[in-house]
Protein backbone atom coordinates (compact mmCIF):
# COMPACT_ATOMS: atom_id res chain seq x y z
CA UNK A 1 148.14 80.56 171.80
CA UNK A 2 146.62 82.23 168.87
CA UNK A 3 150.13 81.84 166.92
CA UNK A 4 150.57 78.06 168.07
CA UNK A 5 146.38 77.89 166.53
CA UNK A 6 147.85 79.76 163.18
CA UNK A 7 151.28 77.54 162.77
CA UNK A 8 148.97 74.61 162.83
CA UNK A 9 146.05 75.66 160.84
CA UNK A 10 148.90 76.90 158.17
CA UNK A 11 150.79 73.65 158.90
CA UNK A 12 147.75 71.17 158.36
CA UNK A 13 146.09 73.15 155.61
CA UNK A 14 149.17 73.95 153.04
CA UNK A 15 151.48 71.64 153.78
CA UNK A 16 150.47 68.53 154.71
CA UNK A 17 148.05 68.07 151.69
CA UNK A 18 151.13 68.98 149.68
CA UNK A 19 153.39 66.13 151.18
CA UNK A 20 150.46 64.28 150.57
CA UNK A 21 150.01 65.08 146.81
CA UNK A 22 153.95 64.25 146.70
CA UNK A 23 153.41 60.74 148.15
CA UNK A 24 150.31 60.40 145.14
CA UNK A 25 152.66 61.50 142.44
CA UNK A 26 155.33 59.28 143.53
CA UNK A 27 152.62 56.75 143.62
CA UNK A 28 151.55 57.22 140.08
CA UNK A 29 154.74 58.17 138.34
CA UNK A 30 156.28 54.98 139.91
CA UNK A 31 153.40 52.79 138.74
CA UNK A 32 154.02 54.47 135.77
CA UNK A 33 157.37 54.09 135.07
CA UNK A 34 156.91 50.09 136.18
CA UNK A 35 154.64 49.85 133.22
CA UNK A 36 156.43 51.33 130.37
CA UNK A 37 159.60 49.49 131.96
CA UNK A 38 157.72 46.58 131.43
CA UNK A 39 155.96 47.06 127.95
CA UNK A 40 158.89 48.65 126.37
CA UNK A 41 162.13 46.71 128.17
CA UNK A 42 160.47 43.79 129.06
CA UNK A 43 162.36 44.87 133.01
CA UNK A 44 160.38 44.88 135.86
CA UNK A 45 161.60 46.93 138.74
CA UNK A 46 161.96 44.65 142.46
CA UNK A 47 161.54 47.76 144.49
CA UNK A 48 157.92 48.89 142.38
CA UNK A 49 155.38 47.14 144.62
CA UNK A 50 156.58 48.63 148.09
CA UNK A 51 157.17 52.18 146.70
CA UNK A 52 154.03 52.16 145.13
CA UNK A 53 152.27 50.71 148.31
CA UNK A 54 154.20 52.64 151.04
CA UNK A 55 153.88 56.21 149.14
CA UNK A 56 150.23 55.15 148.75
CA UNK A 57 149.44 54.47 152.27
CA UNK A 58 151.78 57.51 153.29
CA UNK A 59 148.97 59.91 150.87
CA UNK A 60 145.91 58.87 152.23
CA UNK A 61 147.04 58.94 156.00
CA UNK A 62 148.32 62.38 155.66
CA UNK A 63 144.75 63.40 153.29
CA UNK A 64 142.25 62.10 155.52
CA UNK A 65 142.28 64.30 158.26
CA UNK A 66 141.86 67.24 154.87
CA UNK A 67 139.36 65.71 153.33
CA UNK A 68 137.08 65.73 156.59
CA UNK A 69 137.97 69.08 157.18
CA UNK A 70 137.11 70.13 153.33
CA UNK A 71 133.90 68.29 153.90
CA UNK A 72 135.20 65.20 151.77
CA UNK A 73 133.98 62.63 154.40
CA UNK A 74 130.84 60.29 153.52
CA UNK A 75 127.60 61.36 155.91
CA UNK A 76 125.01 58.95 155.39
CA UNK A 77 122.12 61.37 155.73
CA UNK A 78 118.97 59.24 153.72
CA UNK A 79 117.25 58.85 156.88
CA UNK A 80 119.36 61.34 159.02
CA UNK A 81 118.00 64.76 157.09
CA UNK A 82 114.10 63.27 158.07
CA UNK A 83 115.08 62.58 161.99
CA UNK A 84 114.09 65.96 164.69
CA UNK A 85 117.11 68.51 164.91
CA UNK A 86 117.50 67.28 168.53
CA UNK A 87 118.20 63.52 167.28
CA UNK A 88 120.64 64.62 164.14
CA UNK A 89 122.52 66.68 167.45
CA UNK A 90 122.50 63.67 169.64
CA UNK A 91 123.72 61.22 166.82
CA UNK A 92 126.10 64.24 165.71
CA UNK A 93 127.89 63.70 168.77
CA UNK A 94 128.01 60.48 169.42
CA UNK A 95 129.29 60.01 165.66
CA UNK A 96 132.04 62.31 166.50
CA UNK A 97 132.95 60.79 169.51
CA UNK A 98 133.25 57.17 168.77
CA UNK A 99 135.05 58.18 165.59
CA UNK A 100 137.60 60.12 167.55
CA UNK A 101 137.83 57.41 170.18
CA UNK A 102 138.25 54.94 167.04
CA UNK A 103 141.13 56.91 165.77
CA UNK A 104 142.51 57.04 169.59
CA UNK A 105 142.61 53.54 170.53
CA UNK A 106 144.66 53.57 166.66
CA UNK A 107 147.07 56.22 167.60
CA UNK A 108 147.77 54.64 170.80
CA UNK A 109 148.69 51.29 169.40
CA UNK A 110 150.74 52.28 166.86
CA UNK A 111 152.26 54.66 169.36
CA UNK A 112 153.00 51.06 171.06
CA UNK A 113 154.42 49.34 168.08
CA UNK A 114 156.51 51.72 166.54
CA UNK A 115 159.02 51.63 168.95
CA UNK A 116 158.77 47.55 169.01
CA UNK A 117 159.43 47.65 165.51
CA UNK A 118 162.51 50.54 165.91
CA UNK A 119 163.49 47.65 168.43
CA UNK A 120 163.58 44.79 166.27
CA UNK A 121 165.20 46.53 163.21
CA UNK A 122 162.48 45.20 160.92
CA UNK A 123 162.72 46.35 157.48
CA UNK A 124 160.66 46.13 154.37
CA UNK A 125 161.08 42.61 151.58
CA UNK A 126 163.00 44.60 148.79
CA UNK A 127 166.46 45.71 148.35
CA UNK A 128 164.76 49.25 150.04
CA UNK A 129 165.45 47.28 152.90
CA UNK A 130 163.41 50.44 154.69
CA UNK A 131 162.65 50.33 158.54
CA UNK A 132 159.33 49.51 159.12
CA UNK A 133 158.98 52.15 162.05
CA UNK A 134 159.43 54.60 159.77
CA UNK A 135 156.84 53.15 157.16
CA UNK A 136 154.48 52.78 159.87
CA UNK A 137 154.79 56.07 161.49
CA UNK A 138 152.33 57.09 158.81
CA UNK A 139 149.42 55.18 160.84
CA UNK A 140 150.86 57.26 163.60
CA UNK A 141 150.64 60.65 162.23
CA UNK A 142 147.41 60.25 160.51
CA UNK A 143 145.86 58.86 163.56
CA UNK A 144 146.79 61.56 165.23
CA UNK A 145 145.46 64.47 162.43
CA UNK A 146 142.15 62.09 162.71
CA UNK A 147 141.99 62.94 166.27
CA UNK A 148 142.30 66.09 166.25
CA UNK A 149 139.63 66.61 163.41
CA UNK A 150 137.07 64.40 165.20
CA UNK A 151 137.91 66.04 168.62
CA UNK A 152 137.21 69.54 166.98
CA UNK A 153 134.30 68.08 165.46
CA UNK A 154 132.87 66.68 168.43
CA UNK A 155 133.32 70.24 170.67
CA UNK A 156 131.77 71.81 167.87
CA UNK A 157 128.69 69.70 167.90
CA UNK A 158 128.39 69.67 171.29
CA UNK A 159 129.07 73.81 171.48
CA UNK A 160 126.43 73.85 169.12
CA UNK A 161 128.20 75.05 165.89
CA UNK A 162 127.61 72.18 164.08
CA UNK A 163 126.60 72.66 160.66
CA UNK A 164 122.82 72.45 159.65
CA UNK A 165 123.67 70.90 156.63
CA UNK A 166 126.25 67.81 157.98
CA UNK A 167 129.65 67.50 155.61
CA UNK A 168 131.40 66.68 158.62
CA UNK A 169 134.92 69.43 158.58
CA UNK A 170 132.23 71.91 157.27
């Protein structure tokens, strides 16, 4: 079990935030060629807007679940730091648990309409022409990274080693 624990940890901290990064730089270097195509040859690429949107949506699925754990998440804590330990715990978990449950009810429907979509042989506008399944199974695998991060996060608050100082992953 400990193994399974380590090829996941390894799995979810080095290399999805480096597929991730990939899907950003394709993002930006596409954008970027689409610009100086345009300024310089006057050409505009037909393919630019779903590359640039698909890689896009591919990086911040796959970051999300990273960013929470690295403590990158936004905790409104104005009037949270001022409210007794025992309230912060009891919010704490309830936070945690409808944002898992959130990200559930997600991974489940896109868990329904991937293969719908796999079905139908839908593919993207452009001459890409890619299958929208495979587009979409971003939704699927972030969801699912969400959920495990919020489902960690909740046992931990409710184990009682939640943080004092709330950064969510931290």
């Amino acid at each position: 079990m400990k193994k399974l624990i380590r090829a996941w940890t390894f799995f979810e901290q080095n290399l999805i935030p480096n597929i991730a990064t990939a899907f950003f730089a394709l993002s930006f270097g596409w954008m970027l060629l689409e610009a100086l195509g345009r300024r310089i040859f006057s050409y505009s690429f037909t393919i630019s807007e779903e590359v640039v949107v698909f890689s896009l949506m591919w990086g911040v699925l796959l970051s999300l679940a990273t960013a929470g754990r690295k403590g990158y998440h936004i905790w409104i804590d104005l009037v949270f730091d001022y409210l007794p330990k025992r309230v912060q715990k009891g919010l704490a978990i309830v936070t945690m648990g409808l944002s898992f449950t959130y990200c559930l009810i997600i991974l489940i429907s896109s868990a329904k309409v991937i293969p719908h979509l796999k079905s139908t042989n839908l593919v993207s506008y452009t001459p890409l022409e890619l299958p929208m399944w495979m587009v979409n199974l971003s939704i699927l695998i972030g969801a699912f990274l969400l959920c495990c991060f919020y489902f960690e996060c909740f046992l931990k608050e409710i184990l009682g080693r939640g943080q004092e100082k709330r950064t969510m992953g931290h």
